[in-house]
PDB file of N, CA and C in Angstrom:
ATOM      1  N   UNK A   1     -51.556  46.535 -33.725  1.00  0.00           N
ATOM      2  CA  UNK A   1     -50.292  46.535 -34.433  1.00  0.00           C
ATOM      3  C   UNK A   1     -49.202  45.907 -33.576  1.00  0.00           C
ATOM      4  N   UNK A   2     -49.185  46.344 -32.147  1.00  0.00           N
ATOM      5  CA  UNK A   2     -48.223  45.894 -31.212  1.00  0.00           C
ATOM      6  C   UNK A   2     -48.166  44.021 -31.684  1.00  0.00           C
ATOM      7  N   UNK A   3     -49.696  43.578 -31.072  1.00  0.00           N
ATOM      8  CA  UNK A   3     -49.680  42.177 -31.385  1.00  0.00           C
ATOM      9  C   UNK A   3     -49.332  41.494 -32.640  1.00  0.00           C
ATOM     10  N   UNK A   4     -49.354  41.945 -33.729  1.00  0.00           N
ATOM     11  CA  UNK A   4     -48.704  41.915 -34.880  1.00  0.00           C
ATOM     12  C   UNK A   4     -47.028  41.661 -34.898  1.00  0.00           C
ATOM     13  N   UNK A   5     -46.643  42.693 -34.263  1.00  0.00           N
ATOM     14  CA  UNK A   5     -45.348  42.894 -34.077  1.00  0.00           C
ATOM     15  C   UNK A   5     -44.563  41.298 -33.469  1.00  0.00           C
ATOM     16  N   UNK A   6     -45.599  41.359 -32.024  1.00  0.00           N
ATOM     17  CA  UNK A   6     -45.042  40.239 -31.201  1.00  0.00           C
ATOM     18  C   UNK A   6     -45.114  38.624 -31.835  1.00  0.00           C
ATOM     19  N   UNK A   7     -46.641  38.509 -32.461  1.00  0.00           N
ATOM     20  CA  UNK A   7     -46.324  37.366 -33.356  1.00  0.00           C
ATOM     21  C   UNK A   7     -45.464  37.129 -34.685  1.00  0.00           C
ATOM     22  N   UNK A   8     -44.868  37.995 -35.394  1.00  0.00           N
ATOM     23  CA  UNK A   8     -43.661  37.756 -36.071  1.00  0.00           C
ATOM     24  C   UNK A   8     -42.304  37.813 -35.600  1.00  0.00           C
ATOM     25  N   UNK A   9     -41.747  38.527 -34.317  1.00  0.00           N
ATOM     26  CA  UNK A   9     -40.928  38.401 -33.224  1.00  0.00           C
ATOM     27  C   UNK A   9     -40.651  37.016 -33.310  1.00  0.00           C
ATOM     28  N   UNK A  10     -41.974  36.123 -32.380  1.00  0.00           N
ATOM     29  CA  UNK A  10     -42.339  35.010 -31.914  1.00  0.00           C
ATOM     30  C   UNK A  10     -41.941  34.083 -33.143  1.00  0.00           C
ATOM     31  N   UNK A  11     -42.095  34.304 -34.261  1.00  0.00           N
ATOM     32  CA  UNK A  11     -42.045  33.475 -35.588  1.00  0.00           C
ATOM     33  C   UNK A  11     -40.552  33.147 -36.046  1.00  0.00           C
ATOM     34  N   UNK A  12     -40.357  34.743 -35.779  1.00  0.00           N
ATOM     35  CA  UNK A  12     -38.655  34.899 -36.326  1.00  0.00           C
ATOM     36  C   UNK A  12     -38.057  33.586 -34.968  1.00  0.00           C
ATOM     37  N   UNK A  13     -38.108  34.070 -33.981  1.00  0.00           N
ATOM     38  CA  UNK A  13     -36.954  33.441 -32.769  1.00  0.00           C
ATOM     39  C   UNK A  13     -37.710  31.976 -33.169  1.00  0.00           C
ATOM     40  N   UNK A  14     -38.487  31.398 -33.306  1.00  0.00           N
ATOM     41  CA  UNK A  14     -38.916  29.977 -33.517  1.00  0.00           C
ATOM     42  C   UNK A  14     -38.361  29.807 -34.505  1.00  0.00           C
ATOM     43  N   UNK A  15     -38.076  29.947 -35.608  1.00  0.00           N
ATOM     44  CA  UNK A  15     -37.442  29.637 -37.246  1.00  0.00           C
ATOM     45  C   UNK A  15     -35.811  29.712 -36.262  1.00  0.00           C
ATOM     46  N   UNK A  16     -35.230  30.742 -35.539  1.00  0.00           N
ATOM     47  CA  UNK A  16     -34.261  30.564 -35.281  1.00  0.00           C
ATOM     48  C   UNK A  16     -33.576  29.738 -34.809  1.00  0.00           C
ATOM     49  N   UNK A  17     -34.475  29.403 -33.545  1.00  0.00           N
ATOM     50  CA  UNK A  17     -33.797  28.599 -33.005  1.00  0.00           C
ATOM     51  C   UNK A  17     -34.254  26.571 -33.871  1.00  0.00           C
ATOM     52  N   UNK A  18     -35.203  26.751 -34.546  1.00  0.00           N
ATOM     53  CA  UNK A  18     -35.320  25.460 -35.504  1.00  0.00           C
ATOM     54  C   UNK A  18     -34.349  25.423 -36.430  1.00  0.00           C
ATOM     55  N   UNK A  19     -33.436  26.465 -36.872  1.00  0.00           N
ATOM     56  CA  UNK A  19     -32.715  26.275 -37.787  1.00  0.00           C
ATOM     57  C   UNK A  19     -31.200  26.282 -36.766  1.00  0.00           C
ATOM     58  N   UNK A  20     -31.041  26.841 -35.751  1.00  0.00           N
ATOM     59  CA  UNK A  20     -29.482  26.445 -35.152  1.00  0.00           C
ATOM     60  C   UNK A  20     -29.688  25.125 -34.582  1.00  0.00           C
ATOM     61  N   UNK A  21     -31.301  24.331 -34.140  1.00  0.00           N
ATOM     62  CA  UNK A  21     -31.049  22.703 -32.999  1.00  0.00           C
ATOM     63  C   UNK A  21     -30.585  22.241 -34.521  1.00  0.00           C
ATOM     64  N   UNK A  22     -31.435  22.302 -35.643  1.00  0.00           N
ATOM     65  CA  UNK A  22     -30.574  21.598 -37.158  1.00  0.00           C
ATOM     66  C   UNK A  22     -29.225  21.242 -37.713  1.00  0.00           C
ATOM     67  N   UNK A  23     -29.016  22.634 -37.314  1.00  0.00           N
ATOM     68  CA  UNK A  23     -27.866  22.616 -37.534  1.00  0.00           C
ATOM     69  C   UNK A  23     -26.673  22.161 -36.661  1.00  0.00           C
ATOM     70  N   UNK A  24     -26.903  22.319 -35.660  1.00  0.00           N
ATOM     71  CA  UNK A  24     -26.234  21.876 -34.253  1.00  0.00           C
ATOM     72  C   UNK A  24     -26.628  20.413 -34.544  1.00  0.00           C
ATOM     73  N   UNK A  25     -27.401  19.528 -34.794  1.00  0.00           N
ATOM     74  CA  UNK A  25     -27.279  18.337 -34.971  1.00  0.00           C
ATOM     75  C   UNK A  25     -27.097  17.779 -36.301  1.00  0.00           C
ATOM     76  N   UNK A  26     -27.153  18.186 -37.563  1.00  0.00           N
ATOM     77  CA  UNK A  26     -25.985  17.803 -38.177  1.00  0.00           C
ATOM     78  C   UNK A  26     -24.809  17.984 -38.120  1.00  0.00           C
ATOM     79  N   UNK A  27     -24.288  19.090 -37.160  1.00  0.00           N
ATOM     80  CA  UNK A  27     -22.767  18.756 -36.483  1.00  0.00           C
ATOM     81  C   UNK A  27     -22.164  17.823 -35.785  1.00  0.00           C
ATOM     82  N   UNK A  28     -23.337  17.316 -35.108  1.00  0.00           N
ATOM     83  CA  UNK A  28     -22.960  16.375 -33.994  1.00  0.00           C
ATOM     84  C   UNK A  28     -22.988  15.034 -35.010  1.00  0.00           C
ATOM     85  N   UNK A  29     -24.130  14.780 -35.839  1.00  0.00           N
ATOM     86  CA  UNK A  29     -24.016  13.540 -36.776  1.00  0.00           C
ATOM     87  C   UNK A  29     -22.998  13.493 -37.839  1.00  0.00           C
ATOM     88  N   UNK A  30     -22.402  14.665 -38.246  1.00  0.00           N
ATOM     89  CA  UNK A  30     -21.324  14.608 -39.433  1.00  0.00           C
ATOM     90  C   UNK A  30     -19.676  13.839 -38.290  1.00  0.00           C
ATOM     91  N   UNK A  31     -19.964  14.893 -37.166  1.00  0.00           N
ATOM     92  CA  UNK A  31     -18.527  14.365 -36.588  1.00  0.00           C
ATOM     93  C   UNK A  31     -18.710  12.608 -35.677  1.00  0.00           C
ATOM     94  N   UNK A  32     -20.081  12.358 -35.637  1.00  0.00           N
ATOM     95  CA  UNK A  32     -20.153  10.887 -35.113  1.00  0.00           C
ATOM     96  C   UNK A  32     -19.638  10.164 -36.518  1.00  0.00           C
ATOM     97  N   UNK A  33     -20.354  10.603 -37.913  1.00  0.00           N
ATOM     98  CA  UNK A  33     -20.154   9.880 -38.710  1.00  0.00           C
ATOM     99  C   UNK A  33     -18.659   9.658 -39.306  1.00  0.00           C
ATOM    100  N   UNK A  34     -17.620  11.071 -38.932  1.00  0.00           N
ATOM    101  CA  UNK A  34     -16.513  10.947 -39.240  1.00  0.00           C
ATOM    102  C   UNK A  34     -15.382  10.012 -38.519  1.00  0.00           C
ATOM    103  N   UNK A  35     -16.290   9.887 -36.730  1.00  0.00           N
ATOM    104  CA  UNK A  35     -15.162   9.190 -36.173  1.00  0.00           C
ATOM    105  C   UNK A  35     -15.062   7.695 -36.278  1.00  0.00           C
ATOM    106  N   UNK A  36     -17.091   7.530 -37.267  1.00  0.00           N
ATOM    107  CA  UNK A  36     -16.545   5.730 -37.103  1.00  0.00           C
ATOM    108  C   UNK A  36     -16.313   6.034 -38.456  1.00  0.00           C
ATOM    109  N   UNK A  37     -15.876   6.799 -39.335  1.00  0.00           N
ATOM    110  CA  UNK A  37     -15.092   6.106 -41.185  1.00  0.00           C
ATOM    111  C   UNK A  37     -13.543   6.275 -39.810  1.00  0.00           C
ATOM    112  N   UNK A  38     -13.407   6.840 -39.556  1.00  0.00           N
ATOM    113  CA  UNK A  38     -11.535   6.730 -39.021  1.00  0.00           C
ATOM    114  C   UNK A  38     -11.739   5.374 -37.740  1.00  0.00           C
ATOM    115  N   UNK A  39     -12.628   5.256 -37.255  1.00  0.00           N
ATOM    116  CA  UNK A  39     -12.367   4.127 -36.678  1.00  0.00           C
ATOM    117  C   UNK A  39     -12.183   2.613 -37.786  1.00  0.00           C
ATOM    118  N   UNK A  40     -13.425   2.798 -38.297  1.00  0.00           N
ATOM    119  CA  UNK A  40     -13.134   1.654 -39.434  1.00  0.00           C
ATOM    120  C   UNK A  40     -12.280   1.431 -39.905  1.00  0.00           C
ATOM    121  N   UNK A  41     -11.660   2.973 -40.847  1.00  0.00           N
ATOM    122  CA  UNK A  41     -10.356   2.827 -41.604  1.00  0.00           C
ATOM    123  C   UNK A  41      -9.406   2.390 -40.660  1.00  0.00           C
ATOM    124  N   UNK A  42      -8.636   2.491 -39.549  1.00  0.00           N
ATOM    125  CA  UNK A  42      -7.612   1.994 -38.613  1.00  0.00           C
ATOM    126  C   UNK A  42      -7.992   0.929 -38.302  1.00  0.00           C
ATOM    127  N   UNK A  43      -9.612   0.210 -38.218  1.00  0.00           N
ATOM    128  CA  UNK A  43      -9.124  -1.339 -38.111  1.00  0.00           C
ATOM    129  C   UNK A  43      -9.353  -1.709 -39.284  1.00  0.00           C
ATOM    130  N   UNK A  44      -9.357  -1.400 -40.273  1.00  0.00           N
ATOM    131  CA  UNK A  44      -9.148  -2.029 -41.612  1.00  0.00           C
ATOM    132  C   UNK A  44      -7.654  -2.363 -41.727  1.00  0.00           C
ATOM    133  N   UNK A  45      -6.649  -1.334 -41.405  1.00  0.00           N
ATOM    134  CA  UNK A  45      -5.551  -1.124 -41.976  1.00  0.00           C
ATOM    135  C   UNK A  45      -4.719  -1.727 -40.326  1.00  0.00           C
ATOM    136  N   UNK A  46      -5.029  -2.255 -39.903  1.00  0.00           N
ATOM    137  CA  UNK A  46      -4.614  -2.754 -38.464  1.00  0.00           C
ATOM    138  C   UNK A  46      -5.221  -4.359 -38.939  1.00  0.00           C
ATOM    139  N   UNK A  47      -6.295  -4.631 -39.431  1.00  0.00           N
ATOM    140  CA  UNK A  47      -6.224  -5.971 -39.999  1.00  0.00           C
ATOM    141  C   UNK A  47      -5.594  -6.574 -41.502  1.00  0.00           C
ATOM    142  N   UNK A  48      -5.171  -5.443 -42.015  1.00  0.00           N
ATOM    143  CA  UNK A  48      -4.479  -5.585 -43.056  1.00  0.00           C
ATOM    144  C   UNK A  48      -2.370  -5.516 -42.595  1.00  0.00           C
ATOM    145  N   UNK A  49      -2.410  -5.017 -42.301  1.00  0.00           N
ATOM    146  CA  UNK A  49      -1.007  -4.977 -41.902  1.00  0.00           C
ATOM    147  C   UNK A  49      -0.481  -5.976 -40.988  1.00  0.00           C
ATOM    148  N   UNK A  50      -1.896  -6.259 -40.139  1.00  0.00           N
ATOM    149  CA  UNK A  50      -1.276  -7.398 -38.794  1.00  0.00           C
ATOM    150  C   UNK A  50      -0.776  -6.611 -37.647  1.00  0.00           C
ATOM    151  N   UNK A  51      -0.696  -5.593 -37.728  1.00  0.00           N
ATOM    152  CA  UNK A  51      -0.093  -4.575 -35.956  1.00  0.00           C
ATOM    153  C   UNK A  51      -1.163  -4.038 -35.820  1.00  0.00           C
ATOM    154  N   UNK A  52      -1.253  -4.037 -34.403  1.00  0.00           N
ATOM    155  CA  UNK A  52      -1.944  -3.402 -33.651  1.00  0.00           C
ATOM    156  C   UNK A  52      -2.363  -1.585 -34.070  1.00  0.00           C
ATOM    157  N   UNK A  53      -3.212  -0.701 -33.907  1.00  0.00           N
ATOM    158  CA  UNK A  53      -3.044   0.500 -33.930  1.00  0.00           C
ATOM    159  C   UNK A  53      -2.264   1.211 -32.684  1.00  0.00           C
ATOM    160  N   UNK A  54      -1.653   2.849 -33.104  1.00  0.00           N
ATOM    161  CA  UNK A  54      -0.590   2.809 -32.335  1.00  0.00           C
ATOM    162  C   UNK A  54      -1.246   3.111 -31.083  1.00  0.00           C
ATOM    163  N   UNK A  55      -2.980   4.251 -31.039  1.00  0.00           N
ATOM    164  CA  UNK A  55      -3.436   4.018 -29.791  1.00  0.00           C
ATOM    165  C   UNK A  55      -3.323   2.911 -28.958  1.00  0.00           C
ATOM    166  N   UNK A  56      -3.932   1.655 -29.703  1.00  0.00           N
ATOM    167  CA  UNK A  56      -4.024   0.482 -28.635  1.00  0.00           C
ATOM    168  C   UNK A  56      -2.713   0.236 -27.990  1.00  0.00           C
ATOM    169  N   UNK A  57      -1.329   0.763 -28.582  1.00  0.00           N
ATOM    170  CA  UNK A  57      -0.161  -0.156 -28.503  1.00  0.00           C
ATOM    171  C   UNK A  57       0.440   0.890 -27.299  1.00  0.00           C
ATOM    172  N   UNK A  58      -0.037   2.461 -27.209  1.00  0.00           N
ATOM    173  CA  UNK A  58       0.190   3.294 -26.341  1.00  0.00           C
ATOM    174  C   UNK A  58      -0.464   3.161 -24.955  1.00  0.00           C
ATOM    175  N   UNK A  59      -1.889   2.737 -25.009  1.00  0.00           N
ATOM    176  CA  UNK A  59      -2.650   2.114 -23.870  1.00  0.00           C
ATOM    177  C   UNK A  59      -2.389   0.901 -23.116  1.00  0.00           C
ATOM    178  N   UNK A  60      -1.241   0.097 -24.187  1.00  0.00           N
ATOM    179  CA  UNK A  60      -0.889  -1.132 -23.377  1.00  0.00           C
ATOM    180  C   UNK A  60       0.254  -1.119 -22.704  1.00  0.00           C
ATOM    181  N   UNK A  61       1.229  -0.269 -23.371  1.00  0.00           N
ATOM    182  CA  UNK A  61       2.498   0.279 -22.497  1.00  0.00           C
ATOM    183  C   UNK A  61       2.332   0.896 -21.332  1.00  0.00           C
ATOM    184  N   UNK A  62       0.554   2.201 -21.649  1.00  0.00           N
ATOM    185  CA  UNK A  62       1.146   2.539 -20.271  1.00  0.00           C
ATOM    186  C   UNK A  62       0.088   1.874 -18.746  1.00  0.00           C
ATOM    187  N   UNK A  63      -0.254   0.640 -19.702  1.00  0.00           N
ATOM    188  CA  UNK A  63      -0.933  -0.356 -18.243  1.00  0.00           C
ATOM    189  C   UNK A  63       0.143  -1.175 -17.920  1.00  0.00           C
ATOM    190  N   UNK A  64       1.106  -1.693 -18.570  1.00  0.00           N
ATOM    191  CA  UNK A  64       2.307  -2.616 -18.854  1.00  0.00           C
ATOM    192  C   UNK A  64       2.977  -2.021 -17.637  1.00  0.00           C
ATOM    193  N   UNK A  65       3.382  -0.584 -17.730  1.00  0.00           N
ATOM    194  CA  UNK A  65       4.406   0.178 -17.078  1.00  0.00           C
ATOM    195  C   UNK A  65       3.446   0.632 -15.601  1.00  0.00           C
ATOM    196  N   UNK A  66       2.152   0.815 -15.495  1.00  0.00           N
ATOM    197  CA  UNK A  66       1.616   1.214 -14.322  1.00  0.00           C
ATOM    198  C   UNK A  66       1.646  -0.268 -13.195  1.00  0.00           C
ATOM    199  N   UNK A  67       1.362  -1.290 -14.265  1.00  0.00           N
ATOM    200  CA  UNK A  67       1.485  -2.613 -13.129  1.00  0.00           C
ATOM    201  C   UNK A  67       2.777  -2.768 -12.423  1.00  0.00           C
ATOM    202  N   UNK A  68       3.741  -2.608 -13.425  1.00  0.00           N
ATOM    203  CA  UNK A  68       5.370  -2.940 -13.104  1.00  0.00           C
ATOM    204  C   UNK A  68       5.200  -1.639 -11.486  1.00  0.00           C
ATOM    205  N   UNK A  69       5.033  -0.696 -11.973  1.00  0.00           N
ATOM    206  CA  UNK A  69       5.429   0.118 -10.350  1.00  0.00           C
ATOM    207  C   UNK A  69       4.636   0.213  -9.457  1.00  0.00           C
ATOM    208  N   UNK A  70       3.441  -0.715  -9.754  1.00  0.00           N
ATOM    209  CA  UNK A  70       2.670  -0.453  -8.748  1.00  0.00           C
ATOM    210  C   UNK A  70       2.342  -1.831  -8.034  1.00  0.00           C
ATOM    211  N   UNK A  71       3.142  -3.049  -8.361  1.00  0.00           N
ATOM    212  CA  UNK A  71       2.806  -3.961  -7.687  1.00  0.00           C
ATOM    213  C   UNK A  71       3.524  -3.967  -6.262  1.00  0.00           C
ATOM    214  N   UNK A  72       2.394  -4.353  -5.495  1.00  0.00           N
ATOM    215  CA  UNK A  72       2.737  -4.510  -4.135  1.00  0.00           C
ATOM    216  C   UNK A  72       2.901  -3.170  -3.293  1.00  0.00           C
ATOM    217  N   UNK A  73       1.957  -2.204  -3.812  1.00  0.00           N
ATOM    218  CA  UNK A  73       2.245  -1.049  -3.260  1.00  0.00           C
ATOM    219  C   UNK A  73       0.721  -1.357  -2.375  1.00  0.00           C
ATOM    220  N   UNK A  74      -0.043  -1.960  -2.827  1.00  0.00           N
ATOM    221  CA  UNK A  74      -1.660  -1.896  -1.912  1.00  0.00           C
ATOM    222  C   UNK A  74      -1.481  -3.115  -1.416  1.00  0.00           C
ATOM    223  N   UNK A  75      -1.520  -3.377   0.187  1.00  0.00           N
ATOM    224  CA  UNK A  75      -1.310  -4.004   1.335  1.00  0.00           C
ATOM    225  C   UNK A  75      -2.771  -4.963   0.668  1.00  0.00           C
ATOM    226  N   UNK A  76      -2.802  -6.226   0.755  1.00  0.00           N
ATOM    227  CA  UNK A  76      -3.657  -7.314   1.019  1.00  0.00           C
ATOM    228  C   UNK A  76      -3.970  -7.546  -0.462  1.00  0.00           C
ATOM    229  N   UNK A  77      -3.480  -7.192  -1.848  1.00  0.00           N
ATOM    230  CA  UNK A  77      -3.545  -7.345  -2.783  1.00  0.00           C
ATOM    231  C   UNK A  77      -2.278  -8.047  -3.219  1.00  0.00           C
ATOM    232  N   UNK A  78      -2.927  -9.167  -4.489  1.00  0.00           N
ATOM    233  CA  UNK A  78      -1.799 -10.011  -5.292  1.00  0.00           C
ATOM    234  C   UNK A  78      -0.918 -10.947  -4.435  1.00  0.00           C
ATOM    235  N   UNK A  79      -0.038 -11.631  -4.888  1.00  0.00           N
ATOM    236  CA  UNK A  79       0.457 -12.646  -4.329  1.00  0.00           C
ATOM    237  C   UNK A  79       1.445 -12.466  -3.029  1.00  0.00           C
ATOM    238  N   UNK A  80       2.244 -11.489  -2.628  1.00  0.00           N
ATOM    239  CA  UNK A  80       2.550 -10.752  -1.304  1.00  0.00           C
ATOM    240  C   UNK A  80       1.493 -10.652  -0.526  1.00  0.00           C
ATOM    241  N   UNK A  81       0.399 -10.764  -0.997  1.00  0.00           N
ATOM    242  CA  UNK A  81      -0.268 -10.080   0.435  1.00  0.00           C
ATOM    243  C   UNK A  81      -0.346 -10.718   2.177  1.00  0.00           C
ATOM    244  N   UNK A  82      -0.022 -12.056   1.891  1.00  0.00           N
ATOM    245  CA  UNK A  82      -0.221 -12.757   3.019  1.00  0.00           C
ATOM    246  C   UNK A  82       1.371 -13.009   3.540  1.00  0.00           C
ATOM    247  N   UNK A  83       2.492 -12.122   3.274  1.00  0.00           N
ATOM    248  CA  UNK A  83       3.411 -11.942   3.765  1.00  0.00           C
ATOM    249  C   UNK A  83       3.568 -10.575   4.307  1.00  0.00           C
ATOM    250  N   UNK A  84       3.942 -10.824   6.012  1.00  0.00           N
ATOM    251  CA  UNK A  84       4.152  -9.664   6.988  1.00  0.00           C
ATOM    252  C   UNK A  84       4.944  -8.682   6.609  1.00  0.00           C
ATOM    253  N   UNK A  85       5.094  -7.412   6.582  1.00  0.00           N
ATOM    254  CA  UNK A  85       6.084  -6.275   6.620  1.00  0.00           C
ATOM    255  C   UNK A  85       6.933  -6.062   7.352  1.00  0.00           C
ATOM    256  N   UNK A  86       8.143  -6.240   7.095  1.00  0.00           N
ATOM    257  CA  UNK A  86       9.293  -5.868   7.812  1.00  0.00           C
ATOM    258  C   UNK A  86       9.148  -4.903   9.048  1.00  0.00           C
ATOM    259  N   UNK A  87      10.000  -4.968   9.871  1.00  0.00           N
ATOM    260  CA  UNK A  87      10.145  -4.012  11.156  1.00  0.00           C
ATOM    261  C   UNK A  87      10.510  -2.980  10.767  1.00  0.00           C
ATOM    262  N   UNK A  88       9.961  -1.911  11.453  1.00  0.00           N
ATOM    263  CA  UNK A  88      10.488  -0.349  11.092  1.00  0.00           C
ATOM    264  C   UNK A  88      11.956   0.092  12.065  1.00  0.00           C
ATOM    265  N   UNK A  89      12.671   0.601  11.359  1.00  0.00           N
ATOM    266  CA  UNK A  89      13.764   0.385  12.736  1.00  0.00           C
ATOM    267  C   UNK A  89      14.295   2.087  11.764  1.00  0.00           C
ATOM    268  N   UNK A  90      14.210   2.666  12.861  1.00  0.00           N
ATOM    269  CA  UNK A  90      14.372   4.432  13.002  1.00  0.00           C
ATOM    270  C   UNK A  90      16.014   4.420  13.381  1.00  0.00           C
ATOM    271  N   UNK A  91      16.805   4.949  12.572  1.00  0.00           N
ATOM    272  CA  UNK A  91      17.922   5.442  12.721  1.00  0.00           C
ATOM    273  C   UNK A  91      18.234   6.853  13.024  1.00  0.00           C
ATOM    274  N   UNK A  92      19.031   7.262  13.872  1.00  0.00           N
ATOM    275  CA  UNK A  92      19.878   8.354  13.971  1.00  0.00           C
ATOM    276  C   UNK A  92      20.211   9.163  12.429  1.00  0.00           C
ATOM    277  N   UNK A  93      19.844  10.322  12.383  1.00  0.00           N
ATOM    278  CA  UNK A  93      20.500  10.840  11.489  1.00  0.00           C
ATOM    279  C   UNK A  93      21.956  11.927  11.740  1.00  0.00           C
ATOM    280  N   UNK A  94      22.791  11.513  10.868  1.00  0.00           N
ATOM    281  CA  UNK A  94      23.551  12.386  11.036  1.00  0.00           C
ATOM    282  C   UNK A  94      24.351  13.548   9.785  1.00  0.00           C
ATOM    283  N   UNK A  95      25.279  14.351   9.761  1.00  0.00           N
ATOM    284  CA  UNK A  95      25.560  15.000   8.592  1.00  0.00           C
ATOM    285  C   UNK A  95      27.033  14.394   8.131  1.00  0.00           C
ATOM    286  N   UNK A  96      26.504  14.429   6.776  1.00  0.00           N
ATOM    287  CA  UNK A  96      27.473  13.953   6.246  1.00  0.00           C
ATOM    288  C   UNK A  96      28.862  14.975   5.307  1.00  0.00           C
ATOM    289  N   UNK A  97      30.138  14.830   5.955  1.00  0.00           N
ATOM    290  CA  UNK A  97      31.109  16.004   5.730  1.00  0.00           C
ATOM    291  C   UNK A  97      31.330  15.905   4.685  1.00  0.00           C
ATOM    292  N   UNK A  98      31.980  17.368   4.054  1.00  0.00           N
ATOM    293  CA  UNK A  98      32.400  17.324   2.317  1.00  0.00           C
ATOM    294  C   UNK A  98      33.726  16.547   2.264  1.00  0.00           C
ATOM    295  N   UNK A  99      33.604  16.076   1.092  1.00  0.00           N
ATOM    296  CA  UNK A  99      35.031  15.204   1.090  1.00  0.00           C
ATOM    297  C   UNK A  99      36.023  16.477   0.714  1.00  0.00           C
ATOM    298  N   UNK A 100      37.079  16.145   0.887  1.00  0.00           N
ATOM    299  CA  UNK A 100      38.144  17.315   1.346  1.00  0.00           C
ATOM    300  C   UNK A 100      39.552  17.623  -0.288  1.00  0.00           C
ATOM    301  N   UNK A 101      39.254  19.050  -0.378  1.00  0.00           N
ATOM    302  CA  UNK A 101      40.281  18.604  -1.481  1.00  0.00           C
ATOM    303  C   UNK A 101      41.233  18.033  -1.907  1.00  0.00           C
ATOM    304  N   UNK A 102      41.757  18.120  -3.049  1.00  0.00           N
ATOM    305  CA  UNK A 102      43.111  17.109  -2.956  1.00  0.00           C
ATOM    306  C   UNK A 102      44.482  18.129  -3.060  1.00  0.00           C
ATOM    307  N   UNK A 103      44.900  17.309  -3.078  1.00  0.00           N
ATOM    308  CA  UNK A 103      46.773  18.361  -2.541  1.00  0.00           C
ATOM    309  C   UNK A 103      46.743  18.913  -3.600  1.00  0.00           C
ATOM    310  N   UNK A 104      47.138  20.132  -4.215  1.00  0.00           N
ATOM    311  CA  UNK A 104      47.785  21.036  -4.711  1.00  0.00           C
ATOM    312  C   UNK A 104      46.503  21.236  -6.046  1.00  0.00           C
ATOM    313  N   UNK A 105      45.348  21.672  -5.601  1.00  0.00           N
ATOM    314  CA  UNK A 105      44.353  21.943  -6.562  1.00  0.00           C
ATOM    315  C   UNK A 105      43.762  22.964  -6.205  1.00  0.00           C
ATOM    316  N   UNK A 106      44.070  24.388  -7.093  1.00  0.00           N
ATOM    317  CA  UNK A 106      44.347  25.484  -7.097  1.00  0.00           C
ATOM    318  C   UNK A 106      42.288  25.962  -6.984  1.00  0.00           C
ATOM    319  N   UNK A 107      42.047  26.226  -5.847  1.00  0.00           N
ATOM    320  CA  UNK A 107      40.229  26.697  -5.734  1.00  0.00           C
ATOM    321  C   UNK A 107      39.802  27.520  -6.690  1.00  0.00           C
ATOM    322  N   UNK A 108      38.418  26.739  -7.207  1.00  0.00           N
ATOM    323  CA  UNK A 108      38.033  26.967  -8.757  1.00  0.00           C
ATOM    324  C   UNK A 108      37.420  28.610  -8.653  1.00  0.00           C
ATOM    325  N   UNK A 109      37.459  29.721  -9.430  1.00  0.00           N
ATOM    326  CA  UNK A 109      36.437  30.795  -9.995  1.00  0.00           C
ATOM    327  C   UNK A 109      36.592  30.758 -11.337  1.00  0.00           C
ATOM    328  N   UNK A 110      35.844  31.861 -11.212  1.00  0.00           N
ATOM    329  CA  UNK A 110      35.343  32.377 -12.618  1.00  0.00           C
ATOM    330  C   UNK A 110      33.924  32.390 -12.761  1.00  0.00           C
ATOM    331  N   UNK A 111      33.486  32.202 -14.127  1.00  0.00           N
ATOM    332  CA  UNK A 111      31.876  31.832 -14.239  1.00  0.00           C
ATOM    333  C   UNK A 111      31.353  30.596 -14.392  1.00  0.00           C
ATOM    334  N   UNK A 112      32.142  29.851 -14.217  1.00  0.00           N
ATOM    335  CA  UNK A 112      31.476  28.688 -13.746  1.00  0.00           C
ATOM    336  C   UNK A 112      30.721  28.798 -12.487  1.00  0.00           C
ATOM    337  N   UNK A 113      29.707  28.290 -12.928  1.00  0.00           N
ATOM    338  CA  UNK A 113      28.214  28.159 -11.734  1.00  0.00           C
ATOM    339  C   UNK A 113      27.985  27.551 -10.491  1.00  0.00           C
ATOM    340  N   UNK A 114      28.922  25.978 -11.043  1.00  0.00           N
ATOM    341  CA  UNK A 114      29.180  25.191  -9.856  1.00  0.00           C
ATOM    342  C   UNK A 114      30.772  25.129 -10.117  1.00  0.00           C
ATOM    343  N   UNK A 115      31.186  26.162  -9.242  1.00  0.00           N
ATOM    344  CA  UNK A 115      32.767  26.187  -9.251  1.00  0.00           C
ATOM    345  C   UNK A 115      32.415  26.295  -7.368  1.00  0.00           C
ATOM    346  N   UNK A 116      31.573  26.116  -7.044  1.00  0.00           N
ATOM    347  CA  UNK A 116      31.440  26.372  -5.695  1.00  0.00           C
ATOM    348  C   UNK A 116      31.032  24.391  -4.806  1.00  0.00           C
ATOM    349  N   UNK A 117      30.250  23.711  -6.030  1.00  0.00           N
ATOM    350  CA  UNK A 117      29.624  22.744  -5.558  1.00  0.00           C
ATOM    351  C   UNK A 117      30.913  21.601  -5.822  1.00  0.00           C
ATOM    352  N   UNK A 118      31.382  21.765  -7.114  1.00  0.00           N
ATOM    353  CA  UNK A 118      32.536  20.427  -7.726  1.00  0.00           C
ATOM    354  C   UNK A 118      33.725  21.115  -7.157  1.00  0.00           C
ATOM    355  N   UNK A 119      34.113  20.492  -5.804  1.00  0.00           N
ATOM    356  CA  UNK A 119      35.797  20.410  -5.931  1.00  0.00           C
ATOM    357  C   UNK A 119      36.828  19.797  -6.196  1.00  0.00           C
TER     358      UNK A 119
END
């Protein structure tokens, strides 16, 4: 009877798990199949309109904007590279005093926050 037991156990968890890999992969094929109808549809409607989609137009701004600040930051790259770097020249630091109030301007309170910083 035991062995009985264990081969319908064995039957059940096999049907189980054949029916969740199923199902787990028509999940995976419904959402492949959904992302190329939305890919299609956006270049349909990106060759119909003539503009770009706004992904592509967001990916190009922000390579547009990464080149702009990053040129000439990596030594031996792009057209600078075969020009030397300036001399390093180390200055003294010193502190710089508050500028001083003006004649007859009555010192700020109250609740103002920066009544201490703006004179």
């Amino acid at each position: 009877m035991n062995g009985l037991f264990d081969f319908f156990a064995r039957l059940v968890r096999g049907v189980l798990k054949l029916v969740l890999g199923v199902a787990a992969l028509v999940f995976v094929l419904s959402l492949l199949l959904a992302t190329l109808v939305v890919v299609l549809g956006v270049s349909l409607w990106a060759l119909i309109t003539g503009r770009k989609p706004a992904p592509v137009m967001v990916f190009n701004r922000f390579r547009q904007t990464s080149q702009r600040y990053t040129q000439g930051v990596w030594p031996g790259r792009g057209p600078g590279a075969a020009q030397p770097m300036g001399d390093v020249v180390d200055v003294q630091a010193h502190e710089v005093p508050d500028a001083p109030a003006p004649r007859g301007a009555a010192p700020r309170s109250g609740g103002d926050p920066m009544a201490r910083v703006i004179r």
